[in-house]
C-alpha atoms as a PDB file:
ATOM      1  CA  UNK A   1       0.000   0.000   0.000  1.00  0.00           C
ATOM      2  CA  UNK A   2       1.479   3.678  -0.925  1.00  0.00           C
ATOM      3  CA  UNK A   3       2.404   5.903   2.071  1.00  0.00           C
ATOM      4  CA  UNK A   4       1.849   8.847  -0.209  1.00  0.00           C
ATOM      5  CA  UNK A   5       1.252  10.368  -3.198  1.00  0.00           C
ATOM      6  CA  UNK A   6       3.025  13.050  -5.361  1.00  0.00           C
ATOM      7  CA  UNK A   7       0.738  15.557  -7.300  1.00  0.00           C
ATOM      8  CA  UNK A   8       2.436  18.029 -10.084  1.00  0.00           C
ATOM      9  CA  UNK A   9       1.458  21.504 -10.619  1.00  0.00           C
ATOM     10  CA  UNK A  10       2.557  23.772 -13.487  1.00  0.00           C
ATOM     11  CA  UNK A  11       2.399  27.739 -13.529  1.00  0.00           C
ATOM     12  CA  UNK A  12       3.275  28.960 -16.151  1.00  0.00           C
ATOM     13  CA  UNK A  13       3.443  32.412 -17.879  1.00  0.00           C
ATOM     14  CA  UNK A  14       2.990  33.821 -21.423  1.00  0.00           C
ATOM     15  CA  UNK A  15       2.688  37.086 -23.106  1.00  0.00           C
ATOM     16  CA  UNK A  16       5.070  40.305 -22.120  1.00  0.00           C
ATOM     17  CA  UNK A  17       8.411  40.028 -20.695  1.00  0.00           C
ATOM     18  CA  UNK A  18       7.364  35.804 -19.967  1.00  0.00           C
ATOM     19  CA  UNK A  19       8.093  35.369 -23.813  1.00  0.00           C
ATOM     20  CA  UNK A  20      11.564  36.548 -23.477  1.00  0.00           C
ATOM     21  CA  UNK A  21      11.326  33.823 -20.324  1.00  0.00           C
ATOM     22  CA  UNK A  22      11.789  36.475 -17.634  1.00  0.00           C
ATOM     23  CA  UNK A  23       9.647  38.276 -15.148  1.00  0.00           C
ATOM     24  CA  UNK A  24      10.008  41.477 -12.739  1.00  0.00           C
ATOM     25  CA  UNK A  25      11.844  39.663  -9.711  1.00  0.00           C
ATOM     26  CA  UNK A  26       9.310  41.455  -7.535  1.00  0.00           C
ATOM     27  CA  UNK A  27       6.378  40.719  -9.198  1.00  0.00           C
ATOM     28  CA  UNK A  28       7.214  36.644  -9.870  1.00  0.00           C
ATOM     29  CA  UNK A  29       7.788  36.869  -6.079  1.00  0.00           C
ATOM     30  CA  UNK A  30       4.042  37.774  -5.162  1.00  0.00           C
ATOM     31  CA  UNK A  31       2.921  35.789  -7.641  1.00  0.00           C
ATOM     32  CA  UNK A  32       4.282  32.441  -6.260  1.00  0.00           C
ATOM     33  CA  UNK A  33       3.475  33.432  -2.722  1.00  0.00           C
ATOM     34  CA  UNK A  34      -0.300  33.920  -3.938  1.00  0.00           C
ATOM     35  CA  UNK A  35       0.054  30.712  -5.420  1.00  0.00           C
ATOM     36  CA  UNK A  36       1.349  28.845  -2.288  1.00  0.00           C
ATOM     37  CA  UNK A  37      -1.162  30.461  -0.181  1.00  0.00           C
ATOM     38  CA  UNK A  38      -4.201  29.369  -2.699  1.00  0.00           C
ATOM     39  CA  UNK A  39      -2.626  26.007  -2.625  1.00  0.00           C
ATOM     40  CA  UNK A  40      -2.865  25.735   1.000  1.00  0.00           C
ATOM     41  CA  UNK A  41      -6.119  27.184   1.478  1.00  0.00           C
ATOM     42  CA  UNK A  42      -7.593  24.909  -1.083  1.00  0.00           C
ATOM     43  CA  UNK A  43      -5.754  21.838   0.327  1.00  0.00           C
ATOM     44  CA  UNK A  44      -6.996  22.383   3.540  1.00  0.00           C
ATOM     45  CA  UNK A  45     -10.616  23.064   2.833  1.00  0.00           C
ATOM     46  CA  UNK A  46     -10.486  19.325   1.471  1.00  0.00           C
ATOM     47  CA  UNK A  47      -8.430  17.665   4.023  1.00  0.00           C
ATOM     48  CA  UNK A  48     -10.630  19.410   6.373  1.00  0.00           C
ATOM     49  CA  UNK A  49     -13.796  18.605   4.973  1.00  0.00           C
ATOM     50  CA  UNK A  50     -14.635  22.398   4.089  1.00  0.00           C
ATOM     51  CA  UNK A  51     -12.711  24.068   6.830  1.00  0.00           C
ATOM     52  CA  UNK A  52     -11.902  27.288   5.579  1.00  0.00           C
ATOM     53  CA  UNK A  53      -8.529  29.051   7.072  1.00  0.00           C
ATOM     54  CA  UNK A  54      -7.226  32.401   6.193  1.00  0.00           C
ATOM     55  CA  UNK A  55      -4.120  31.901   8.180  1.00  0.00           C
ATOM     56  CA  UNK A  56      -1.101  29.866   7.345  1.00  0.00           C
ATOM     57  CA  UNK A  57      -0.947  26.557   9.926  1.00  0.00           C
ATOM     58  CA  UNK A  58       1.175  23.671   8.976  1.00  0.00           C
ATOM     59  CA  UNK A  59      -0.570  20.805   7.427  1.00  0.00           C
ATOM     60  CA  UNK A  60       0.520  17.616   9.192  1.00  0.00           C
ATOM     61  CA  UNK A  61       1.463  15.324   6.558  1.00  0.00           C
ATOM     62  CA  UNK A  62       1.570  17.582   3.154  1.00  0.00           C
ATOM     63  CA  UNK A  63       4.237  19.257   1.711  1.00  0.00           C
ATOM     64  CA  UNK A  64       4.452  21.744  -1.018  1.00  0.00           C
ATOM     65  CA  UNK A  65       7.585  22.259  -3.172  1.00  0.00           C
ATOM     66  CA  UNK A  66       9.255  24.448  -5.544  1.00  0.00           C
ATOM     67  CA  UNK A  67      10.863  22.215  -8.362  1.00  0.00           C
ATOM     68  CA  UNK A  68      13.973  23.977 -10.529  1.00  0.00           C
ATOM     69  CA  UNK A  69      12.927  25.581 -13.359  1.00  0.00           C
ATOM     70  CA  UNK A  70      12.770  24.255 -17.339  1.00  0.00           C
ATOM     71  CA  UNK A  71      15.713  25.452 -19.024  1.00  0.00           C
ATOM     72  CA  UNK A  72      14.220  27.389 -22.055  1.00  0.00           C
ATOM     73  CA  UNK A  73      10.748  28.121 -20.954  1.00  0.00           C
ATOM     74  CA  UNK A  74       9.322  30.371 -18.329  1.00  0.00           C
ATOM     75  CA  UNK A  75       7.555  27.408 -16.394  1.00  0.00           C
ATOM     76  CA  UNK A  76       7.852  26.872 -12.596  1.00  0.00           C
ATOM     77  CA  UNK A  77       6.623  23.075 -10.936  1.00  0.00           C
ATOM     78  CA  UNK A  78       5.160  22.728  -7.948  1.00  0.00           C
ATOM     79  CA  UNK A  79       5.028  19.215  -6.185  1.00  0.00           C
ATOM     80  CA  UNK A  80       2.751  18.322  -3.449  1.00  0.00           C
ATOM     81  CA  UNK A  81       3.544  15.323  -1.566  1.00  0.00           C
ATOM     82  CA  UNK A  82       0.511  13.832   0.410  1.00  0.00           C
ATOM     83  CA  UNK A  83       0.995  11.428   3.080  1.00  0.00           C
ATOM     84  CA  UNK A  84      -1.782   8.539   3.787  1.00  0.00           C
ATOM     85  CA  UNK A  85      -1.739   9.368   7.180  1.00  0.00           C
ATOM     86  CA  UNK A  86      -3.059  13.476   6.472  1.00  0.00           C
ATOM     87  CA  UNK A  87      -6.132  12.068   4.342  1.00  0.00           C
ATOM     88  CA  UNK A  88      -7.669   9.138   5.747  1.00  0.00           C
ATOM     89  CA  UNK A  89     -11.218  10.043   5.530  1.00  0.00           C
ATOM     90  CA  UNK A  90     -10.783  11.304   2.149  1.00  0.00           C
ATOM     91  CA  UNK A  91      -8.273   7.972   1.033  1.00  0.00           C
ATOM     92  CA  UNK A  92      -4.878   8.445  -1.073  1.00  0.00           C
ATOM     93  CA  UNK A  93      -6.701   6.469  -3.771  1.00  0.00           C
ATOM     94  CA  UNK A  94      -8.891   8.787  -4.508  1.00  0.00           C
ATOM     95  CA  UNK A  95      -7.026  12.472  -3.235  1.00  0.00           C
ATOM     96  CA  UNK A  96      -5.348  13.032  -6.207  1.00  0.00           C
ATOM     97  CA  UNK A  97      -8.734  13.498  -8.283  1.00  0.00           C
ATOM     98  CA  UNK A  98     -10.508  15.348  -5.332  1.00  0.00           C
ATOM     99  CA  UNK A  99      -7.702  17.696  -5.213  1.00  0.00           C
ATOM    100  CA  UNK A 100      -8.009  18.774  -9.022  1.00  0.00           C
ATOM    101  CA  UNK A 101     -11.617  19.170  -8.733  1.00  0.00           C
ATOM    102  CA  UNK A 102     -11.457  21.277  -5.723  1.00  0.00           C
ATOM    103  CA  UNK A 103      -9.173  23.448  -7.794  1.00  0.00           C
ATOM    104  CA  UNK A 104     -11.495  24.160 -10.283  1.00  0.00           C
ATOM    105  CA  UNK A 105     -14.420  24.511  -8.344  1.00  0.00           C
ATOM    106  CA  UNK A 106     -12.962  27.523  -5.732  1.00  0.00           C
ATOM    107  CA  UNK A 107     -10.179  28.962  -8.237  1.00  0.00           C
ATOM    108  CA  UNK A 108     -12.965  29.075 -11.396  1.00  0.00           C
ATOM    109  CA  UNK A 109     -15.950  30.077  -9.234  1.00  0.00           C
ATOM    110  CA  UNK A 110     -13.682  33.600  -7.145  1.00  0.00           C
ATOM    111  CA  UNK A 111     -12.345  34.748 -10.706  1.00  0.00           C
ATOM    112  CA  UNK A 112     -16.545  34.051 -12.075  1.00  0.00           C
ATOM    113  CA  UNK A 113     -15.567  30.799 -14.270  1.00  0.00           C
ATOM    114  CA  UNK A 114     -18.122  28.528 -13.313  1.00  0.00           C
ATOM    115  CA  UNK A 115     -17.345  25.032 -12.770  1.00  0.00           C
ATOM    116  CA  UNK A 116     -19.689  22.546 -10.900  1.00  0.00           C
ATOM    117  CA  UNK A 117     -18.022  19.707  -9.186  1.00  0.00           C
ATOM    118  CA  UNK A 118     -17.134  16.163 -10.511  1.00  0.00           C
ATOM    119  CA  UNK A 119     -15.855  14.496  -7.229  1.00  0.00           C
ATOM    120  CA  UNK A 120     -18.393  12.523  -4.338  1.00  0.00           C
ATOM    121  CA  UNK A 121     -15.245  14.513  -2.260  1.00  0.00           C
ATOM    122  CA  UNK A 122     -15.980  18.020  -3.518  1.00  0.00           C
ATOM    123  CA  UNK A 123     -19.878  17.487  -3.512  1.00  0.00           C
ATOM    124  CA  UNK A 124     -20.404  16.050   0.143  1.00  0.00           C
ATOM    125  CA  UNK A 125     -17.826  18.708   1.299  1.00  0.00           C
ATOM    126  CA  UNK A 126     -20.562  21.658  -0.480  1.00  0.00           C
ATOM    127  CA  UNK A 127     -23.484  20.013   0.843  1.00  0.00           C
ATOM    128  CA  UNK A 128     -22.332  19.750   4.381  1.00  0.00           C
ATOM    129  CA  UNK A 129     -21.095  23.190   4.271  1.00  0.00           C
ATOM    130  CA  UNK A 130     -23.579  25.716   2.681  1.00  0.00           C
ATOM    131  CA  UNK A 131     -21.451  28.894   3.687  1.00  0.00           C
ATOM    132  CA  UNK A 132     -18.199  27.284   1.883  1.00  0.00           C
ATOM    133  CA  UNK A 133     -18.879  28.780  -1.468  1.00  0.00           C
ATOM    134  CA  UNK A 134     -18.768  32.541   0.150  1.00  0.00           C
ATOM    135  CA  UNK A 135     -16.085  31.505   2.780  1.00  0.00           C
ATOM    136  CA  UNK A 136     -13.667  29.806   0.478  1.00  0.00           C
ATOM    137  CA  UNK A 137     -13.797  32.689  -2.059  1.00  0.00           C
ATOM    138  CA  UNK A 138     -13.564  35.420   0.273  1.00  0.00           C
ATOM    139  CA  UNK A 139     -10.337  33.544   1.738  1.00  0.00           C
ATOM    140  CA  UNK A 140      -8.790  33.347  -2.201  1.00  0.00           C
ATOM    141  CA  UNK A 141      -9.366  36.697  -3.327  1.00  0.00           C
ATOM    142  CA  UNK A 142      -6.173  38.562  -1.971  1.00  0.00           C
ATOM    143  CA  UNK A 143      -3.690  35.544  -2.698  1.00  0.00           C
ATOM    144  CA  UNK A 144      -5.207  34.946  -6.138  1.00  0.00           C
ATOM    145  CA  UNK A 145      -4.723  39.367  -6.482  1.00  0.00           C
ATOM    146  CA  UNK A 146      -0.397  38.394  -5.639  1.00  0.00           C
ATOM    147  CA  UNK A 147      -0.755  35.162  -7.919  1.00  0.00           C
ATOM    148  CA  UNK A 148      -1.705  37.568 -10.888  1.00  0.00           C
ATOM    149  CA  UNK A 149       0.962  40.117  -9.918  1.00  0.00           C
ATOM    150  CA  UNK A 150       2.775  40.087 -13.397  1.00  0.00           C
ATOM    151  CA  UNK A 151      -0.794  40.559 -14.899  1.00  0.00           C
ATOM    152  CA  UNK A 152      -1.176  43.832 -12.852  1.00  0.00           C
ATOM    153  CA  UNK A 153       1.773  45.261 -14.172  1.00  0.00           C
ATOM    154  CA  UNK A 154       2.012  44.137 -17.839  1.00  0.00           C
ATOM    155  CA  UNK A 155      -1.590  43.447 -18.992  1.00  0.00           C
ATOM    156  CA  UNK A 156      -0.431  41.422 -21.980  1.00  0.00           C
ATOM    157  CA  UNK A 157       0.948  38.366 -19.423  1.00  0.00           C
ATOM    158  CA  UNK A 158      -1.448  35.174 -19.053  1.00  0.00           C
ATOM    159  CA  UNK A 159      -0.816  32.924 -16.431  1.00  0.00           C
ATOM    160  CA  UNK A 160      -2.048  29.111 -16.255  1.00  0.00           C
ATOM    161  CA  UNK A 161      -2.119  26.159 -14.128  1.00  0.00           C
ATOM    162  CA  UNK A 162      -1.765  23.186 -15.350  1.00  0.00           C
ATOM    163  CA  UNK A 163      -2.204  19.173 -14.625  1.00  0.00           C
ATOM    164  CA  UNK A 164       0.835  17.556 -16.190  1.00  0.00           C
ATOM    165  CA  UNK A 165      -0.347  16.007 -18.938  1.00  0.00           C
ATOM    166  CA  UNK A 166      -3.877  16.882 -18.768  1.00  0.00           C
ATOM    167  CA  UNK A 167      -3.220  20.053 -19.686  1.00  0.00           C
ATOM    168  CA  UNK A 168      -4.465  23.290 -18.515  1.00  0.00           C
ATOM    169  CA  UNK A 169      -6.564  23.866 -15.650  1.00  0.00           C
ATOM    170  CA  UNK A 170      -7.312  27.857 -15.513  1.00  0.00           C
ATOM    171  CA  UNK A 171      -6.174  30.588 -17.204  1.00  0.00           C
ATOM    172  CA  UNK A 172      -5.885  33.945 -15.139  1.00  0.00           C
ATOM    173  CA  UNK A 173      -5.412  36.875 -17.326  1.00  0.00           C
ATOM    174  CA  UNK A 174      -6.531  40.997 -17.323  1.00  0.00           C
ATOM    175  CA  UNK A 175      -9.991  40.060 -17.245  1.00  0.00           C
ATOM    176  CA  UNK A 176      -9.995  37.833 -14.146  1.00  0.00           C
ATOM    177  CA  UNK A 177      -8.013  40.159 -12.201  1.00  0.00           C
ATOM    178  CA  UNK A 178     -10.509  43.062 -13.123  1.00  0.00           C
ATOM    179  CA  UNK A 179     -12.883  41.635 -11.804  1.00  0.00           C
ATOM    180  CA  UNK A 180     -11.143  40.801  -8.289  1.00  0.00           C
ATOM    181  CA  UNK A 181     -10.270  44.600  -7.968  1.00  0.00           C
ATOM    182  CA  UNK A 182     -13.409  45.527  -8.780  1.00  0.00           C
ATOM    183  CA  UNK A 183     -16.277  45.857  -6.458  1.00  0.00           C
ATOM    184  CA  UNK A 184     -19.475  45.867  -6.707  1.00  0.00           C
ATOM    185  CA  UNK A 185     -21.959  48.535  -7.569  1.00  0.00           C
ATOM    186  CA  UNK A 186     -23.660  50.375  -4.194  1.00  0.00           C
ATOM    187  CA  UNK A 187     -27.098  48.961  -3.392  1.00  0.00           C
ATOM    188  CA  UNK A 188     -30.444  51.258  -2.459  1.00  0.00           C
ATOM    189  CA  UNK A 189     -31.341  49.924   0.893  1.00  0.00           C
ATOM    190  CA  UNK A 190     -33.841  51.082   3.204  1.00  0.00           C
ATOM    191  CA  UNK A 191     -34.357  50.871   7.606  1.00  0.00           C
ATOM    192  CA  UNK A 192     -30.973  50.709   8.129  1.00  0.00           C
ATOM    193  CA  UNK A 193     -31.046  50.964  12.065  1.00  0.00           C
ATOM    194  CA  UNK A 194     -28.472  51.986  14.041  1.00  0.00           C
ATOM    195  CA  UNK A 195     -26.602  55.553  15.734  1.00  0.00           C
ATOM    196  CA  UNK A 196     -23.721  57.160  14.911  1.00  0.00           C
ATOM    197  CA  UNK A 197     -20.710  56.723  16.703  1.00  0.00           C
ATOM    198  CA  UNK A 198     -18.554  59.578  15.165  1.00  0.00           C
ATOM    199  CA  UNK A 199     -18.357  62.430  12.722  1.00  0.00           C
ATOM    200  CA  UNK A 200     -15.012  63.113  11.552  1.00  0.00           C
ATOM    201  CA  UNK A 201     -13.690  65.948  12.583  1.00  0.00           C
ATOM    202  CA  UNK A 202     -12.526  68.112  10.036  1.00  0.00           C
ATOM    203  CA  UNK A 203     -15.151  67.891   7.420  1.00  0.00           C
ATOM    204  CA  UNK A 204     -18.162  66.623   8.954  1.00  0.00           C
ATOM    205  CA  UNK A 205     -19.033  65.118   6.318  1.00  0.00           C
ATOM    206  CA  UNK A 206     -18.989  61.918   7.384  1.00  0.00           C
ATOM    207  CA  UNK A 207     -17.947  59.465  10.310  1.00  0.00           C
ATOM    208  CA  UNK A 208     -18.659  56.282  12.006  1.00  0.00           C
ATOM    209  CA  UNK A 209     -22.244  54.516  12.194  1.00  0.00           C
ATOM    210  CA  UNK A 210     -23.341  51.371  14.318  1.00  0.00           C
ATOM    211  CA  UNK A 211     -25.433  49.079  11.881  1.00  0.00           C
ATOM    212  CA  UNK A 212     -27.463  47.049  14.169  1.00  0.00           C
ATOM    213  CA  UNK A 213     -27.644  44.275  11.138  1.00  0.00           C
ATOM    214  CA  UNK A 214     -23.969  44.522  10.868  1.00  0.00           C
ATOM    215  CA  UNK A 215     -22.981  44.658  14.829  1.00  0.00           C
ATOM    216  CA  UNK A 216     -20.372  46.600  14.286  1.00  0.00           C
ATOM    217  CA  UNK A 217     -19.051  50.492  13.202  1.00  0.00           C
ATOM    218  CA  UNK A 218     -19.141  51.375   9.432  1.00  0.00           C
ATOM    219  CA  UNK A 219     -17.943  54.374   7.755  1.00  0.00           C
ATOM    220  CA  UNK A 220     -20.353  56.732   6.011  1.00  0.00           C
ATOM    221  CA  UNK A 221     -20.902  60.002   3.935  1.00  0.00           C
ATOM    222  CA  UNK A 222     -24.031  61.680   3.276  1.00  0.00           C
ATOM    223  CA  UNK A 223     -25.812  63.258   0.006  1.00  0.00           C
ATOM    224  CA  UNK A 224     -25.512  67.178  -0.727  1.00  0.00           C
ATOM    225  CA  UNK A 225     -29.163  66.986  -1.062  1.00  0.00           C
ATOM    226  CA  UNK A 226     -29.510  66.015   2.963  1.00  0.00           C
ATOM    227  CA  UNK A 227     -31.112  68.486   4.187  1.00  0.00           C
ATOM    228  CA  UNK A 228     -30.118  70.621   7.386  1.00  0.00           C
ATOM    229  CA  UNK A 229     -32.775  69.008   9.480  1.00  0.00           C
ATOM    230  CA  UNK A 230     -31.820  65.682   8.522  1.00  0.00           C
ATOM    231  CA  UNK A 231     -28.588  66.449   9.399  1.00  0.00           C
ATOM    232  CA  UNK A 232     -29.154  67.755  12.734  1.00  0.00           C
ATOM    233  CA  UNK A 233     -30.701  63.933  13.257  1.00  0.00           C
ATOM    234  CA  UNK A 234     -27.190  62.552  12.784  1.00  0.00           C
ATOM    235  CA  UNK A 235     -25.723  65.128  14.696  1.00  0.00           C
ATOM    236  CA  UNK A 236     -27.945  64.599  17.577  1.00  0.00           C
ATOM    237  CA  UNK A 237     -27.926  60.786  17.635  1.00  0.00           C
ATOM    238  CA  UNK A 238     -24.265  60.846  18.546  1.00  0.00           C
ATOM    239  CA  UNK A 239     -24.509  63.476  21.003  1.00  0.00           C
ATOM    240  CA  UNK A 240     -26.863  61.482  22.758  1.00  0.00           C
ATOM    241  CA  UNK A 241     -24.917  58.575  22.001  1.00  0.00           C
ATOM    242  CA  UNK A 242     -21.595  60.217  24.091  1.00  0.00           C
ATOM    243  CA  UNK A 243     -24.355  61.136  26.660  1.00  0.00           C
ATOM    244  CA  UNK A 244     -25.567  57.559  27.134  1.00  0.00           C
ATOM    245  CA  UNK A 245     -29.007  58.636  26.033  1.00  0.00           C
ATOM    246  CA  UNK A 246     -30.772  56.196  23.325  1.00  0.00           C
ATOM    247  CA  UNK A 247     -29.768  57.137  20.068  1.00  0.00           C
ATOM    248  CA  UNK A 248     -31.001  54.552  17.487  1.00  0.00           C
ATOM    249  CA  UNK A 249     -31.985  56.413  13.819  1.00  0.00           C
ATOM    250  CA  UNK A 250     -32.692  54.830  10.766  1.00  0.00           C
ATOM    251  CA  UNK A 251     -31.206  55.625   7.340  1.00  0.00           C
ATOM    252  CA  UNK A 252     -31.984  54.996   3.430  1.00  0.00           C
ATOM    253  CA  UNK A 253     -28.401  54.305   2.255  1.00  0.00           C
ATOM    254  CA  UNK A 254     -26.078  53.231  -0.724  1.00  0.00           C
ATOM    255  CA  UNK A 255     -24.727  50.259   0.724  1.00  0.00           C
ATOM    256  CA  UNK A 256     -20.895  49.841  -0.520  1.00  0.00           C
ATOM    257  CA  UNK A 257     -20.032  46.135  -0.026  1.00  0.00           C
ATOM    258  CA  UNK A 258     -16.700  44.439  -1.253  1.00  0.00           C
ATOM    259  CA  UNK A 259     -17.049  41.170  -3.175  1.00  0.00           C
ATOM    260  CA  UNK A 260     -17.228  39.021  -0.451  1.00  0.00           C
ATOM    261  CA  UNK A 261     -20.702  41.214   0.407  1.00  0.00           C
ATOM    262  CA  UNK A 262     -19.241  42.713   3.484  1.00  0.00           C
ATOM    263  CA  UNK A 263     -20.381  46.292   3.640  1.00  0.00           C
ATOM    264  CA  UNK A 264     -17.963  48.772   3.402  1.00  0.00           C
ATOM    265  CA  UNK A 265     -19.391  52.097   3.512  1.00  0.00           C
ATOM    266  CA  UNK A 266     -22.931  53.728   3.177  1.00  0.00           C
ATOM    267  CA  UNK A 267     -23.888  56.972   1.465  1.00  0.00           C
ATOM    268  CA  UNK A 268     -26.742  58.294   3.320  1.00  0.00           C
ATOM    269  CA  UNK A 269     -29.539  59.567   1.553  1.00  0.00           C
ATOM    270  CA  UNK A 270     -32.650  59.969   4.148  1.00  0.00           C
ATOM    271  CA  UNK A 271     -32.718  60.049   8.020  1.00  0.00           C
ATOM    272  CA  UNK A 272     -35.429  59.178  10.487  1.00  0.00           C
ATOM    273  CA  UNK A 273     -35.193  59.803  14.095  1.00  0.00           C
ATOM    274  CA  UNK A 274     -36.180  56.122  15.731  1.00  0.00           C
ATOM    275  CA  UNK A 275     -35.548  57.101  19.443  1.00  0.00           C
END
């Protein structure tokens, strides 16, 4: 019976300075630390059954590796080697495939490639974990930003990776990094409740708000059109906020959220005094 298995990765780049096989030091650097941190993140979730973690931990029994580079080619290989002992309940056996499917389905579904998945592995680990979807991707998007580095600064590179002899997997290029840096349009809501925590000081335009939804502070600005009285509401919700007094208003907003959904900001448009 194997102790282990050995899967092969290959990123490689095309287009720009790649043809001339070379890349900005800097920018191949970010790129293969997005890499390894999407690797991990993605081998974990499995191992794990859906776990998500943002953080680095070490991963009893898996190692990830940096091969030499092809003479004559700007192609870098990665090898993973997968002890028996890290994926029992999953079985070597069957890893190898589960792991390739798992990088389709989070790595095509962040950068909006669809993909639905092919593995028992990969489905029981989405039906046991409905939030895994959101989770996973929200965990992806900054290392798969540094993995497309060399994209950022010459849009003409493509990078792919690819299953040795199977050939490519995914294909990042200006289009999927677009739409990571890009985030969504602001939303209309209405009955936002909450008070405001702080104006900022200079402009008072602006400050802090409590969303009780959100259960936590968010920036905000407010429309020119707000008018003065509307105004004073804000003003007077966080003066009796300071004075321990209740202070709970409710706005109509343009709700900023980042692509994860997590709201960012709101742009106040209407005030009503709840209190």
């Amino acid at each position: 019976m194997n102790k282990y298995i050995e899967i092969k990765l290959n990123l490689r780049y095309e287009g720009g300075d790649a043809e001339a096989h070379k890349l900005d030091l800097y920018d191949a650097s970010r790129s293969i630390k997005g890499l390894s941190q999407v690797l991990h993140i993605v081998s974990t979730s499995l191992i794990k059954s859906g776990e998500v973690r943002q953080r680095y931990t070490p991963l009893k029994g898996v190692g990830f590796y940096f091969e030499a580079a092809r003479k004559g080619s700007f192609l870098e290989t990665i090898s993973i080697l997968v002890e028996n002992e890290a994926v029992q309940t999953i079985g070597l056996s069957v890893f190898s495939a589960a792991f390739w499917d798992m990088i389709k389905y989070t790595l095509k579904n962040t950068v909006g490639k669809k993909h639905e998945p092919e593995t028992k592995v990969v489905k029981d680990i989405l039906k046991d974990n409905p939030n895994f979807a959101k989770d996973i991707a929200n965990a992806l998007e900054t290392p798969l930003i540094e993995l497309q580095r060399p994209i950022e600064s010459d849009s003409a590179v493509e990078i792919s990776i690819e299953r040795p002899r199977a050939g490519k997997v995914i294909q990042f290029d200006v289009d999927t990094l677009d739409l990571l840096l890009k985030d969504p349009e602001p939303v209309y809501e209405e009955d936002i409740t909450g008070n405001v925590t702080r104006f900022n000081a200079l402009s008072l335009k602006g400050g802090r708000f409590y969303s009780n939804d959100e259960k936590r502070t968010i920036s905000f600005t407010f429309s020119e059109d707000l008018d003065n009285i509307q105004r004073g509401i804000l003003t007077k919700s966080l003066d009796r906020y300071n004075d321990g007094l209740p202070s709970e208003i409710s706005l109509n907003a343009f709700v900023y959220r980042d692509k994860s959904g997590k709201v960012k900001r709101y742009k106040i448009e209407e005030v009503e005094r709840k209190y």
